[in-house]
PDB file of N, CA and C in Angstrom:
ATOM      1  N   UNK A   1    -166.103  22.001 -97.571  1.00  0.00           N
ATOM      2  CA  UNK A   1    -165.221  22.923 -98.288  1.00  0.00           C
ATOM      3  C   UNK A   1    -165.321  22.601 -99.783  1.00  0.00           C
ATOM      4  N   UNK A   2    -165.408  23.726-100.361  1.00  0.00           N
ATOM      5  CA  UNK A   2    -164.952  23.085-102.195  1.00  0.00           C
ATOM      6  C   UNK A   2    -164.014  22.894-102.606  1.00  0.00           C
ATOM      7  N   UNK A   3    -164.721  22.445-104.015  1.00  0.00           N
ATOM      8  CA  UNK A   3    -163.230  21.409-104.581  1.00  0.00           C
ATOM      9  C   UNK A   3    -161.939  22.735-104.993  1.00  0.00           C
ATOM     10  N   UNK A   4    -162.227  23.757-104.748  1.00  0.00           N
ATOM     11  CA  UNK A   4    -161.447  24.828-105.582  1.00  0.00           C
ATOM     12  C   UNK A   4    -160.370  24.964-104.017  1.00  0.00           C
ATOM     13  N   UNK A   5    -161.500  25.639-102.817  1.00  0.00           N
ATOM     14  CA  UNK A   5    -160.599  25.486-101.731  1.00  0.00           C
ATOM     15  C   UNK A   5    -159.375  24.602-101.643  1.00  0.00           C
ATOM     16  N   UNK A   6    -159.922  23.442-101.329  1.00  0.00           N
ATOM     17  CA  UNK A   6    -159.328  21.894-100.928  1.00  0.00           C
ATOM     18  C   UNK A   6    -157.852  21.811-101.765  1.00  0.00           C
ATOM     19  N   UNK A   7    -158.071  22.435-103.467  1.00  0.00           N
ATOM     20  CA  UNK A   7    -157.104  22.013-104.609  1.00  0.00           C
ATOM     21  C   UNK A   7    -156.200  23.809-103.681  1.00  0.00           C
ATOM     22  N   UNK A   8    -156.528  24.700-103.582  1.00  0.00           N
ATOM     23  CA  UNK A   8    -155.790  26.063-103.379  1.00  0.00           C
ATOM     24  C   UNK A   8    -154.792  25.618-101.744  1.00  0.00           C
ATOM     25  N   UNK A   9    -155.600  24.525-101.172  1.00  0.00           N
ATOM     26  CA  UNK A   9    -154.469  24.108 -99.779  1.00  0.00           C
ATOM     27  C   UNK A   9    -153.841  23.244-100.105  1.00  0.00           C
ATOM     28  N   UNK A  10    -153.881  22.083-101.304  1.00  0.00           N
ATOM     29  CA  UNK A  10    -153.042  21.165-101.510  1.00  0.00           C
ATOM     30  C   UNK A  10    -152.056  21.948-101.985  1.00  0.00           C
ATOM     31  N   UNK A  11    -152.150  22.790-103.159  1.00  0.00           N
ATOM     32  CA  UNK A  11    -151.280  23.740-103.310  1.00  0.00           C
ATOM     33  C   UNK A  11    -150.259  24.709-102.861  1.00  0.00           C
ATOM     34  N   UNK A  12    -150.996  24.870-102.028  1.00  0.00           N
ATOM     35  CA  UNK A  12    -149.703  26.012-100.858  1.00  0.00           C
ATOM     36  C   UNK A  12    -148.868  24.975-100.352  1.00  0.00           C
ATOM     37  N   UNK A  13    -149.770  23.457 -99.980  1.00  0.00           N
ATOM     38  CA  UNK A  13    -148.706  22.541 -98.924  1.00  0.00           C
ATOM     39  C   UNK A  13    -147.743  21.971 -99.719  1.00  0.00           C
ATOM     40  N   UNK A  14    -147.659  21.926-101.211  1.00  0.00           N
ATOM     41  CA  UNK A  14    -147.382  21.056-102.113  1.00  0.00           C
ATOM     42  C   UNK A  14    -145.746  22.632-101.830  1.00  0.00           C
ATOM     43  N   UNK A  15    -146.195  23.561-102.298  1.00  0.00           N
ATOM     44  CA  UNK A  15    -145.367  25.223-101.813  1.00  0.00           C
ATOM     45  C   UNK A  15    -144.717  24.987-100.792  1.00  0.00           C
ATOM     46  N   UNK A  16    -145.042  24.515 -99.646  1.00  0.00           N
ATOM     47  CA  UNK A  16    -144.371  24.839 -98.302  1.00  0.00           C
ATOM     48  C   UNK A  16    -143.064  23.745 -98.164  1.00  0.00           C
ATOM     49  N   UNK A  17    -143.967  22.364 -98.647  1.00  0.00           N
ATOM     50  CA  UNK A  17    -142.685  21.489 -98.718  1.00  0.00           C
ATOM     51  C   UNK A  17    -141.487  21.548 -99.396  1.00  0.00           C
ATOM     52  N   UNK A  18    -141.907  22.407-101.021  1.00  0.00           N
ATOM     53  CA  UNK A  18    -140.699  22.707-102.161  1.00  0.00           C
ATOM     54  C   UNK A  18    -139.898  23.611-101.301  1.00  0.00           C
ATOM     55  N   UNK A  19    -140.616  24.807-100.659  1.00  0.00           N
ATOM     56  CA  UNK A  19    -139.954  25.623 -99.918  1.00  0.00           C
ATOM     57  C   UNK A  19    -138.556  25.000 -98.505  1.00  0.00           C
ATOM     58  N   UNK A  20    -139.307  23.844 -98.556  1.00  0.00           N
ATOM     59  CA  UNK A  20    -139.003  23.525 -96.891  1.00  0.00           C
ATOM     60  C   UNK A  20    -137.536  22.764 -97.365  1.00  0.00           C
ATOM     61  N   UNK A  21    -137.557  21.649 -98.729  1.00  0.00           N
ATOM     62  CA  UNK A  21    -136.396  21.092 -99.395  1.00  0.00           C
ATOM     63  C   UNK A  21    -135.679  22.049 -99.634  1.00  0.00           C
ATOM     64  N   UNK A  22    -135.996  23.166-100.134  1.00  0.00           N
ATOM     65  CA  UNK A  22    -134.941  24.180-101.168  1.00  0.00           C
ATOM     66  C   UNK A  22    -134.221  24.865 -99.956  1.00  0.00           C
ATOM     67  N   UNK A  23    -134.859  25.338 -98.711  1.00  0.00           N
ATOM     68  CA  UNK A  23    -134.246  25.947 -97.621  1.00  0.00           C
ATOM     69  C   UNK A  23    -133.328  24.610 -97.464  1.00  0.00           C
ATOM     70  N   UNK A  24    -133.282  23.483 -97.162  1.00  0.00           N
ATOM     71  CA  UNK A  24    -132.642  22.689 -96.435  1.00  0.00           C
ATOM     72  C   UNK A  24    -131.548  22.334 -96.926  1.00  0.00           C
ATOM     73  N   UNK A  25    -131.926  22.466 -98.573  1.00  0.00           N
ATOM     74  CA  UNK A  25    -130.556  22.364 -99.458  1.00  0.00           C
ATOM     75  C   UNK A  25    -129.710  23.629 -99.581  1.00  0.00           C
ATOM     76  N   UNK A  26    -130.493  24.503 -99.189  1.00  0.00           N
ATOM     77  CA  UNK A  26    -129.004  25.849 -99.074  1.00  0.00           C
ATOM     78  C   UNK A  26    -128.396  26.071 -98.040  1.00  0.00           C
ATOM     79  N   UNK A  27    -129.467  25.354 -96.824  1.00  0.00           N
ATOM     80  CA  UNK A  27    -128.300  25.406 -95.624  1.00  0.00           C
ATOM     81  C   UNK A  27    -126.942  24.444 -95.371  1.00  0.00           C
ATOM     82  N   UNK A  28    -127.047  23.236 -95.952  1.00  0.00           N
ATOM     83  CA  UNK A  28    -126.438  22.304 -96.605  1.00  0.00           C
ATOM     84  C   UNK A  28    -125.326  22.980 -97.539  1.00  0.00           C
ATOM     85  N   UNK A  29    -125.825  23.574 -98.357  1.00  0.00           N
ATOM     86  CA  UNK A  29    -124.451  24.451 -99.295  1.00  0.00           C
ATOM     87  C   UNK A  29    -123.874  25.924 -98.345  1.00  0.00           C
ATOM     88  N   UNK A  30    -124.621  26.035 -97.896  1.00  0.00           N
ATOM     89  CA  UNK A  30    -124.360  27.509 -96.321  1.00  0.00           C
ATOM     90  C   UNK A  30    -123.137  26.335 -95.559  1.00  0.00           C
ATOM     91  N   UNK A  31    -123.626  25.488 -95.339  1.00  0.00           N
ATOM     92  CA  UNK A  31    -122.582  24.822 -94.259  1.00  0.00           C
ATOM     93  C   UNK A  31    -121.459  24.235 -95.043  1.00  0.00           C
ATOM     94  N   UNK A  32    -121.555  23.467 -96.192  1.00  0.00           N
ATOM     95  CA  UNK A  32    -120.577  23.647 -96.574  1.00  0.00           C
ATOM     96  C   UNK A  32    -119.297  24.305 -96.986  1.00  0.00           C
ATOM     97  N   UNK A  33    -119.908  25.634 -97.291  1.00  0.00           N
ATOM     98  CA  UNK A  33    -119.259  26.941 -97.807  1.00  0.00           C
ATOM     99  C   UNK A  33    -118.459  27.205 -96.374  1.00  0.00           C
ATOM    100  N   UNK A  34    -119.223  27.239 -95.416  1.00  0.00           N
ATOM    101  CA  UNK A  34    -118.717  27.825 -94.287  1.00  0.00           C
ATOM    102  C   UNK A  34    -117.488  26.734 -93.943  1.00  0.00           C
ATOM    103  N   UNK A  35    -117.133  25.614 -94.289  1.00  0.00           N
ATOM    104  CA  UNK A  35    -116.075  24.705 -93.938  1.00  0.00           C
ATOM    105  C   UNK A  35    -115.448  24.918 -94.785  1.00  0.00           C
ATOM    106  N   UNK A  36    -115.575  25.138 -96.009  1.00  0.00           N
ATOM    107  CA  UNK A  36    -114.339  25.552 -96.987  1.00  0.00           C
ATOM    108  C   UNK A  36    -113.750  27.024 -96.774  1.00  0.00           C
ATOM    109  N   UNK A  37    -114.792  28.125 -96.237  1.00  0.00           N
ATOM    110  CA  UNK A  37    -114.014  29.009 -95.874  1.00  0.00           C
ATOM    111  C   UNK A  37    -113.235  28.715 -94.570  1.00  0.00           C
ATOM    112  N   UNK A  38    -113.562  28.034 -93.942  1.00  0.00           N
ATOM    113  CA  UNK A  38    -112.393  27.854 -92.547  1.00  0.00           C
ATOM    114  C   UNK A  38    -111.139  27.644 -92.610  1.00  0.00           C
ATOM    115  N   UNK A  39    -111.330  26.317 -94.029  1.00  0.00           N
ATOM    116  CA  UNK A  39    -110.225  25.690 -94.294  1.00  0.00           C
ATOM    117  C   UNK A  39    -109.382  26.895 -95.215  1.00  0.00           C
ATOM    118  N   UNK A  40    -110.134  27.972 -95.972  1.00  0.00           N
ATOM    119  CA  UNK A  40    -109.000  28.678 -96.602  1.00  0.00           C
ATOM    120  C   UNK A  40    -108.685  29.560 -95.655  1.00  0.00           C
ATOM    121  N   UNK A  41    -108.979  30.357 -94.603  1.00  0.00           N
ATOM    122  CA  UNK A  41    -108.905  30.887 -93.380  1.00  0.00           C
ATOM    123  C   UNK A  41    -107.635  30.290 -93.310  1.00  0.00           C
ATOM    124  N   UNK A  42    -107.116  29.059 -92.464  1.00  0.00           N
ATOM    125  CA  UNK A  42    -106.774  28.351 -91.864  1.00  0.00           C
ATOM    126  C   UNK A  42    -105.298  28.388 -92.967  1.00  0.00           C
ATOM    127  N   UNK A  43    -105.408  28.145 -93.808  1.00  0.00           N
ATOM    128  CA  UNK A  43    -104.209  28.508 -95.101  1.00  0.00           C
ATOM    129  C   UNK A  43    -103.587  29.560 -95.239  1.00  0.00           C
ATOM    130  N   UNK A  44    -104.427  30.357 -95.317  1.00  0.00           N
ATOM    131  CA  UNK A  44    -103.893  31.682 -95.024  1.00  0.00           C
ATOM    132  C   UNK A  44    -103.319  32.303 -93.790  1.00  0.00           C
ATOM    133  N   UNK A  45    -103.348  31.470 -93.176  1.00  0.00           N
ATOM    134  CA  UNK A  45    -102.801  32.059 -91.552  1.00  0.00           C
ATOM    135  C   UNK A  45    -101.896  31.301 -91.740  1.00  0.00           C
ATOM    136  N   UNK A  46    -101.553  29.991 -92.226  1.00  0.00           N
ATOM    137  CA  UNK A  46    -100.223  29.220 -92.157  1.00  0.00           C
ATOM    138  C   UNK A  46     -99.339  29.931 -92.947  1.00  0.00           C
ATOM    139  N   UNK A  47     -99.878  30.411 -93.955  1.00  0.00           N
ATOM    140  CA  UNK A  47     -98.950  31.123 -95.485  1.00  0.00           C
ATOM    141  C   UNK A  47     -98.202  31.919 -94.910  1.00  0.00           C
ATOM    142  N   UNK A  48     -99.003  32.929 -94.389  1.00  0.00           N
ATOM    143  CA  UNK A  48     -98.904  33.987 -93.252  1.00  0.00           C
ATOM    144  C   UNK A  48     -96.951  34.006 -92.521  1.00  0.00           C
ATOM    145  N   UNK A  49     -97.657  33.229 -91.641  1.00  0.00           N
ATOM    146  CA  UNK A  49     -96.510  32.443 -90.635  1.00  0.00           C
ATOM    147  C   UNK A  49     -95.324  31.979 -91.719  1.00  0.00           C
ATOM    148  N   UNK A  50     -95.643  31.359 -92.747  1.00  0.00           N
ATOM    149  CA  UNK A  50     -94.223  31.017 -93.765  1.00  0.00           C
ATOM    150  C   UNK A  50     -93.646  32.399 -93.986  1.00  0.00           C
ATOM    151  N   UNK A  51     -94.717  33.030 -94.753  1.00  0.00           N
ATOM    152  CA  UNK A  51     -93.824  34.556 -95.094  1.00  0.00           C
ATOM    153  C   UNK A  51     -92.983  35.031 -93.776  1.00  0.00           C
ATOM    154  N   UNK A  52     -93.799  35.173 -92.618  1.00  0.00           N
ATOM    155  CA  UNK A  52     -92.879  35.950 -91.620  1.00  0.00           C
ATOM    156  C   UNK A  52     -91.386  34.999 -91.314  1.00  0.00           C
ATOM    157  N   UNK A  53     -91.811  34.130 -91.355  1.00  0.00           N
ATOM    158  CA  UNK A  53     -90.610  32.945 -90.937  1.00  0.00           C
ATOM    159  C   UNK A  53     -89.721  33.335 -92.281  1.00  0.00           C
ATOM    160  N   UNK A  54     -89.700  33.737 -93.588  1.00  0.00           N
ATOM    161  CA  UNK A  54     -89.002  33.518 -94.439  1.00  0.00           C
ATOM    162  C   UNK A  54     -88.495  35.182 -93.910  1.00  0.00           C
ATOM    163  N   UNK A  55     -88.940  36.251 -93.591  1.00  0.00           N
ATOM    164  CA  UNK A  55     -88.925  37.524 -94.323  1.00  0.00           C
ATOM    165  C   UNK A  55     -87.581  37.060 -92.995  1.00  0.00           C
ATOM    166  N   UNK A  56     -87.758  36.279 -91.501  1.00  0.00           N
ATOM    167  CA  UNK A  56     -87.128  36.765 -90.376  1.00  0.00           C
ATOM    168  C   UNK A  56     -85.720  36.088 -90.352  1.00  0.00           C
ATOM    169  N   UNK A  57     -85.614  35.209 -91.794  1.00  0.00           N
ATOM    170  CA  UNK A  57     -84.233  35.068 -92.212  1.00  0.00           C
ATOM    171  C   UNK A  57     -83.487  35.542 -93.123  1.00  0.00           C
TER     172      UNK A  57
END
């Protein structure tokens, strides 16, 4: 194979790995996100429950 080939596959693999970190770090911020929305979920349903508890006195 030539040296042009050889340098055009180090290249893509050198690509696939940046690709492969950068996916792994947004699923990482995807999963995080998704626990902070639970937790404001989860607030809001308590808030919820205060208001009705306040409105039902």
């Amino acid at each position: 194979m030539e040296q042009s080939q050889q340098q055009t596959l180090q290249n893509l693999g050198f690509e696939i790995a940046n690709k492969a970190i950068e996916n792994a770090q947004l699923r990482a911020q995807l999963s995080t996100l998704q626990g902070e929305n639970e937790q404001l979920k989860s607030r809001i349903h308590e808030l919820s429950k205060e208001e009705s508890n306040d409105d039902a006195n």
